[in-house]
PDB file of N, CA and C in Angstrom:
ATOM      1  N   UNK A   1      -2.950 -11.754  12.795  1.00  0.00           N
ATOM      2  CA  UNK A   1      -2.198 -11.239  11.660  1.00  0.00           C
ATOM      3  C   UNK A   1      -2.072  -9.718  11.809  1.00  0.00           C
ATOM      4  N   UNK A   2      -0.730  -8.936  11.334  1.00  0.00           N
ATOM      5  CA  UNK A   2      -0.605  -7.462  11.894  1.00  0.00           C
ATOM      6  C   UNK A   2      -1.308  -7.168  10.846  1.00  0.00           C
ATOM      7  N   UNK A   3      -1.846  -5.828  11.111  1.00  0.00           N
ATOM      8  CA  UNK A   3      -2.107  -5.098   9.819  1.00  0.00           C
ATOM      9  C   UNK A   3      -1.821  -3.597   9.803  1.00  0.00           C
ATOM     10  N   UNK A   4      -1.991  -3.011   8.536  1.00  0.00           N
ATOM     11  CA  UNK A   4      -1.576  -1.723   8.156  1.00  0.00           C
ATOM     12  C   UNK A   4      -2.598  -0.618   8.151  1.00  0.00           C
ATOM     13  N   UNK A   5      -2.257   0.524   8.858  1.00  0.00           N
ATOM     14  CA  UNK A   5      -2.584   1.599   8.645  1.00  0.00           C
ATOM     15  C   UNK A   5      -2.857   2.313   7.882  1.00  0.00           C
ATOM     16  N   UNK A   6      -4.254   2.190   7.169  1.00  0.00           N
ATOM     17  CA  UNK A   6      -4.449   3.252   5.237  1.00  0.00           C
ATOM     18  C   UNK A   6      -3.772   4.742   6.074  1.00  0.00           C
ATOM     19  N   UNK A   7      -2.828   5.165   5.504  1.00  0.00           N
ATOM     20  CA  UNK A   7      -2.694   6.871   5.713  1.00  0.00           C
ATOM     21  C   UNK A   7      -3.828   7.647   5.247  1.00  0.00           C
ATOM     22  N   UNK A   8      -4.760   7.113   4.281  1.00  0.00           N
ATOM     23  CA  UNK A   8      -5.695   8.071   3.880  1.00  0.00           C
ATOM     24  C   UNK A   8      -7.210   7.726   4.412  1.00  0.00           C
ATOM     25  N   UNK A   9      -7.332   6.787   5.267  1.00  0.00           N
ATOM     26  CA  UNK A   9      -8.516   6.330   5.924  1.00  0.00           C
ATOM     27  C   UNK A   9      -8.422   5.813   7.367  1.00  0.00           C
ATOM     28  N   UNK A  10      -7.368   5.140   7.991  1.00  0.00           N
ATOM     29  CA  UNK A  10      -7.172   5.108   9.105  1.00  0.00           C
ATOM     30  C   UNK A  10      -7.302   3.772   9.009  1.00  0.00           C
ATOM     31  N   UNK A  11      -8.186   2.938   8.501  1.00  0.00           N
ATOM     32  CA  UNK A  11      -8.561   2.108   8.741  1.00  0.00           C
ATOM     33  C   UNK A  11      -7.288   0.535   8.284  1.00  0.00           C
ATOM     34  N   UNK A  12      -7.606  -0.297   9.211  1.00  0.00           N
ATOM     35  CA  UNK A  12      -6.631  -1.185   9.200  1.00  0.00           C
ATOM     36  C   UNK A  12      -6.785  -2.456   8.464  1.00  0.00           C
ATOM     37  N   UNK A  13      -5.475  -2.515   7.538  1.00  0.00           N
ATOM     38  CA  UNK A  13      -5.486  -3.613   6.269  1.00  0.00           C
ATOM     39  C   UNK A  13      -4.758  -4.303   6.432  1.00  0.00           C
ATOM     40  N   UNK A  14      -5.100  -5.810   6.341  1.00  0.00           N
ATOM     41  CA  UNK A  14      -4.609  -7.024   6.302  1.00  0.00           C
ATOM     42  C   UNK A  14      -3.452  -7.186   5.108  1.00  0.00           C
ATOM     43  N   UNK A  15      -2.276  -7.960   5.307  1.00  0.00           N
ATOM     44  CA  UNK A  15      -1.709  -7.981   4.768  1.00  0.00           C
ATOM     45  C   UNK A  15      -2.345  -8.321   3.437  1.00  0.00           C
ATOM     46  N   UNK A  16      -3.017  -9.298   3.205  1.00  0.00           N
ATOM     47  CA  UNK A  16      -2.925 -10.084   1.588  1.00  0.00           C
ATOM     48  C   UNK A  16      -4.486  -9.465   1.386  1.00  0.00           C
ATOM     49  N   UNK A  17      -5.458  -7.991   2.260  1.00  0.00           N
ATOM     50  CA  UNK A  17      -6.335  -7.453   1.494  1.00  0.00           C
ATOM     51  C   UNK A  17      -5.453  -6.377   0.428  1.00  0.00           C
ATOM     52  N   UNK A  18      -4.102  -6.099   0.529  1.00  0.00           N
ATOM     53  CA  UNK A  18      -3.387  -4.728   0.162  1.00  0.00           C
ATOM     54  C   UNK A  18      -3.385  -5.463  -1.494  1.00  0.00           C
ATOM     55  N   UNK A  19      -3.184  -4.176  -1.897  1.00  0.00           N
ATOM     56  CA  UNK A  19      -3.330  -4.304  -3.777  1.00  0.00           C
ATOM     57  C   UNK A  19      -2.399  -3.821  -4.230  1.00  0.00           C
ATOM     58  N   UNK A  20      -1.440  -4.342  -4.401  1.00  0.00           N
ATOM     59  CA  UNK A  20       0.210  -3.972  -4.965  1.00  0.00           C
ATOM     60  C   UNK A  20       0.137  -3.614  -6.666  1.00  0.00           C
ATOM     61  N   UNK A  21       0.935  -2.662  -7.144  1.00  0.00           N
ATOM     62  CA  UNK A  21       1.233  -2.469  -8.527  1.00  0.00           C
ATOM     63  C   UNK A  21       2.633  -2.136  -8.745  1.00  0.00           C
ATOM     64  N   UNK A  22       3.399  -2.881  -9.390  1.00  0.00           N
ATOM     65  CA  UNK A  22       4.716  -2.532 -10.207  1.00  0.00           C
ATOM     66  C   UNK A  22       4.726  -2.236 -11.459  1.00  0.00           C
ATOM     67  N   UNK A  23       5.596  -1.019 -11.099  1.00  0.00           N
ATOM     68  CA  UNK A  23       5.805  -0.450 -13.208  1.00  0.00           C
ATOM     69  C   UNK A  23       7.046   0.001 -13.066  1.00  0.00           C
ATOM     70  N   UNK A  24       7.528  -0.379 -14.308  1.00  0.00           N
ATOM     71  CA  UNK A  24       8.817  -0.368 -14.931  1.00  0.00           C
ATOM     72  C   UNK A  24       9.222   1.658 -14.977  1.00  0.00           C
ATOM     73  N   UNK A  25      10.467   2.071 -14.447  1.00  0.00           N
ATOM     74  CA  UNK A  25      10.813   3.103 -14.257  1.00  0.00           C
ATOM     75  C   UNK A  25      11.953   3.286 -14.986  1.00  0.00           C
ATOM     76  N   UNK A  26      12.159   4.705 -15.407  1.00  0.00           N
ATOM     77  CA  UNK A  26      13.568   4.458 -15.583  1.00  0.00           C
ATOM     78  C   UNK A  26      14.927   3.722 -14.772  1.00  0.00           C
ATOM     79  N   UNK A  27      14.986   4.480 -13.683  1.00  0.00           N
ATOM     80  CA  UNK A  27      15.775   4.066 -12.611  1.00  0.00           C
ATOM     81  C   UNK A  27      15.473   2.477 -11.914  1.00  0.00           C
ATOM     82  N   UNK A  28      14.623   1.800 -12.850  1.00  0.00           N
ATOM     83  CA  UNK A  28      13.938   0.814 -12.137  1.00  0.00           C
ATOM     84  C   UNK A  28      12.915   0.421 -12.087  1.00  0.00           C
ATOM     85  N   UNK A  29      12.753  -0.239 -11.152  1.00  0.00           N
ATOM     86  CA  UNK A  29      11.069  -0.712 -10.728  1.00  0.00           C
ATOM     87  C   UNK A  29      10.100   0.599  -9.734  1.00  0.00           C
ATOM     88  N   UNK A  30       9.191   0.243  -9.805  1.00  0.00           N
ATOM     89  CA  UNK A  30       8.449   1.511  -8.954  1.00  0.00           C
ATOM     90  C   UNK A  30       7.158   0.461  -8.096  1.00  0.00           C
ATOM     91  N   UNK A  31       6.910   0.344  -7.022  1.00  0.00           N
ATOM     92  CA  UNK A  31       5.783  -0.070  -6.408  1.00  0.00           C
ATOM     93  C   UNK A  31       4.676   0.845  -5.448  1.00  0.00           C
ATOM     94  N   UNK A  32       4.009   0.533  -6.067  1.00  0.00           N
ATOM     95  CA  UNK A  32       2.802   1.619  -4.982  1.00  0.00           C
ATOM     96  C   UNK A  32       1.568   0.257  -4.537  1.00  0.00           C
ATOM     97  N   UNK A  33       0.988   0.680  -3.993  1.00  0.00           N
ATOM     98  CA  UNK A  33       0.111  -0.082  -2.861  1.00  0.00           C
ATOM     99  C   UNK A  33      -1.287   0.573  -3.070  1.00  0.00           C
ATOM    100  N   UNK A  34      -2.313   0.213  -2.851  1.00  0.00           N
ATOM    101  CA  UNK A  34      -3.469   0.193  -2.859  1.00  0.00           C
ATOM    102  C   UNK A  34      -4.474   0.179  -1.797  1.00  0.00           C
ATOM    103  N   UNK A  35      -5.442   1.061  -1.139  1.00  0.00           N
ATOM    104  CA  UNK A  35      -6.119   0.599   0.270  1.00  0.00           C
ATOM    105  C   UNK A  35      -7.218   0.366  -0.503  1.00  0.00           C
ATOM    106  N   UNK A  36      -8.035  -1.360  -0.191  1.00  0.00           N
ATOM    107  CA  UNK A  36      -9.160  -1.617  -1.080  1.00  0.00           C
ATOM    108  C   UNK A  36     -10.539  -0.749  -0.244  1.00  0.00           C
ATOM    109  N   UNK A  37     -10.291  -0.402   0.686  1.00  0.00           N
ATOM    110  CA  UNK A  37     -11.524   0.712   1.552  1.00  0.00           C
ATOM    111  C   UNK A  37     -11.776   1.994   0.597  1.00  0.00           C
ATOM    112  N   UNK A  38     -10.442   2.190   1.013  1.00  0.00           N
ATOM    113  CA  UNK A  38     -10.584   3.915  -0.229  1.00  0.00           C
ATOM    114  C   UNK A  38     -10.056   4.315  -1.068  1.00  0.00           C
ATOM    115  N   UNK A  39      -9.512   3.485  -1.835  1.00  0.00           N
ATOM    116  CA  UNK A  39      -9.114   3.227  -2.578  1.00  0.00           C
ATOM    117  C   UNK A  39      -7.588   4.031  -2.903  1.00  0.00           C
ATOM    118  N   UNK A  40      -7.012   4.847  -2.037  1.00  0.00           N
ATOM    119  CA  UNK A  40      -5.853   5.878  -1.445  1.00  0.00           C
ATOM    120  C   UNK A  40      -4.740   4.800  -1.878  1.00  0.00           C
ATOM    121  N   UNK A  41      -3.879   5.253  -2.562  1.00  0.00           N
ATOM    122  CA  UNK A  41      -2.617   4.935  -3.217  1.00  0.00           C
ATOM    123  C   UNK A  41      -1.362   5.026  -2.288  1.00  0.00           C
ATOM    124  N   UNK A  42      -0.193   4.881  -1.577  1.00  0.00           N
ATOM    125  CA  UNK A  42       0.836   5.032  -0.846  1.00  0.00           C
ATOM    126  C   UNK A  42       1.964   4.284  -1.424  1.00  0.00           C
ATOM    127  N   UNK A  43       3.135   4.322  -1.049  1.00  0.00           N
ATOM    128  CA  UNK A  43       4.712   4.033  -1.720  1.00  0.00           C
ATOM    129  C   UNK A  43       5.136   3.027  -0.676  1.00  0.00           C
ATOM    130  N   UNK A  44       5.219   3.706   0.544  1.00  0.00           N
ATOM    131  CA  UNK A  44       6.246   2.814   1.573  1.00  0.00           C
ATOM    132  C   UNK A  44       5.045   2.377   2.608  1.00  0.00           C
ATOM    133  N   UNK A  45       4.886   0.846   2.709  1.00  0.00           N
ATOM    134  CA  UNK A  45       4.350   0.145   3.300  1.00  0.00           C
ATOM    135  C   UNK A  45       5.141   0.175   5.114  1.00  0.00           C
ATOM    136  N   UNK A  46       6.771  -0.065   5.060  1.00  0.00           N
ATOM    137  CA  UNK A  46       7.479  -0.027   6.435  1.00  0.00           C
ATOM    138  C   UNK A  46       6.813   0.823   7.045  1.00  0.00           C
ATOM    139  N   UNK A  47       6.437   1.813   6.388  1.00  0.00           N
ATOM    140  CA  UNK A  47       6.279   3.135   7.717  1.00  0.00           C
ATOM    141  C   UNK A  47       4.859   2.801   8.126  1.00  0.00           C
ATOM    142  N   UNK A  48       3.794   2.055   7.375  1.00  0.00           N
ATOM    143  CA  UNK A  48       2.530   1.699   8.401  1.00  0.00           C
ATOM    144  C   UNK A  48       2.204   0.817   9.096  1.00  0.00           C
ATOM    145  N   UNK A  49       3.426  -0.086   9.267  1.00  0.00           N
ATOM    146  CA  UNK A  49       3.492  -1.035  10.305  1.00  0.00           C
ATOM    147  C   UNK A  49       3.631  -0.804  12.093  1.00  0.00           C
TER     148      UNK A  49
END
């Protein structure tokens, strides 16, 4: 299984360890991501593949 690059720990996360959150924006929806290691917050998942 691939996994992702925490930008804020290095360390590499499995797809279904990642901790997704959606909230309602003006313009929309908003999603940010979660690294359960360090708990480091990020936006765009594409770019740590």
């Amino acid at each position: 299984m691939p996994t992702l690059a925490c930008p804020n720990c290095d360390r590499g996360i499995a797809r279904d360890e990642l901790r997704a959150r959606t909230v309602p924006q003006p313009s929309g929806f908003g999603t940010n991501y979660r690294c359960p290691f360090c708990r480091g917050n990020f936006e765009n998942v594409a770019e740590l593949l």
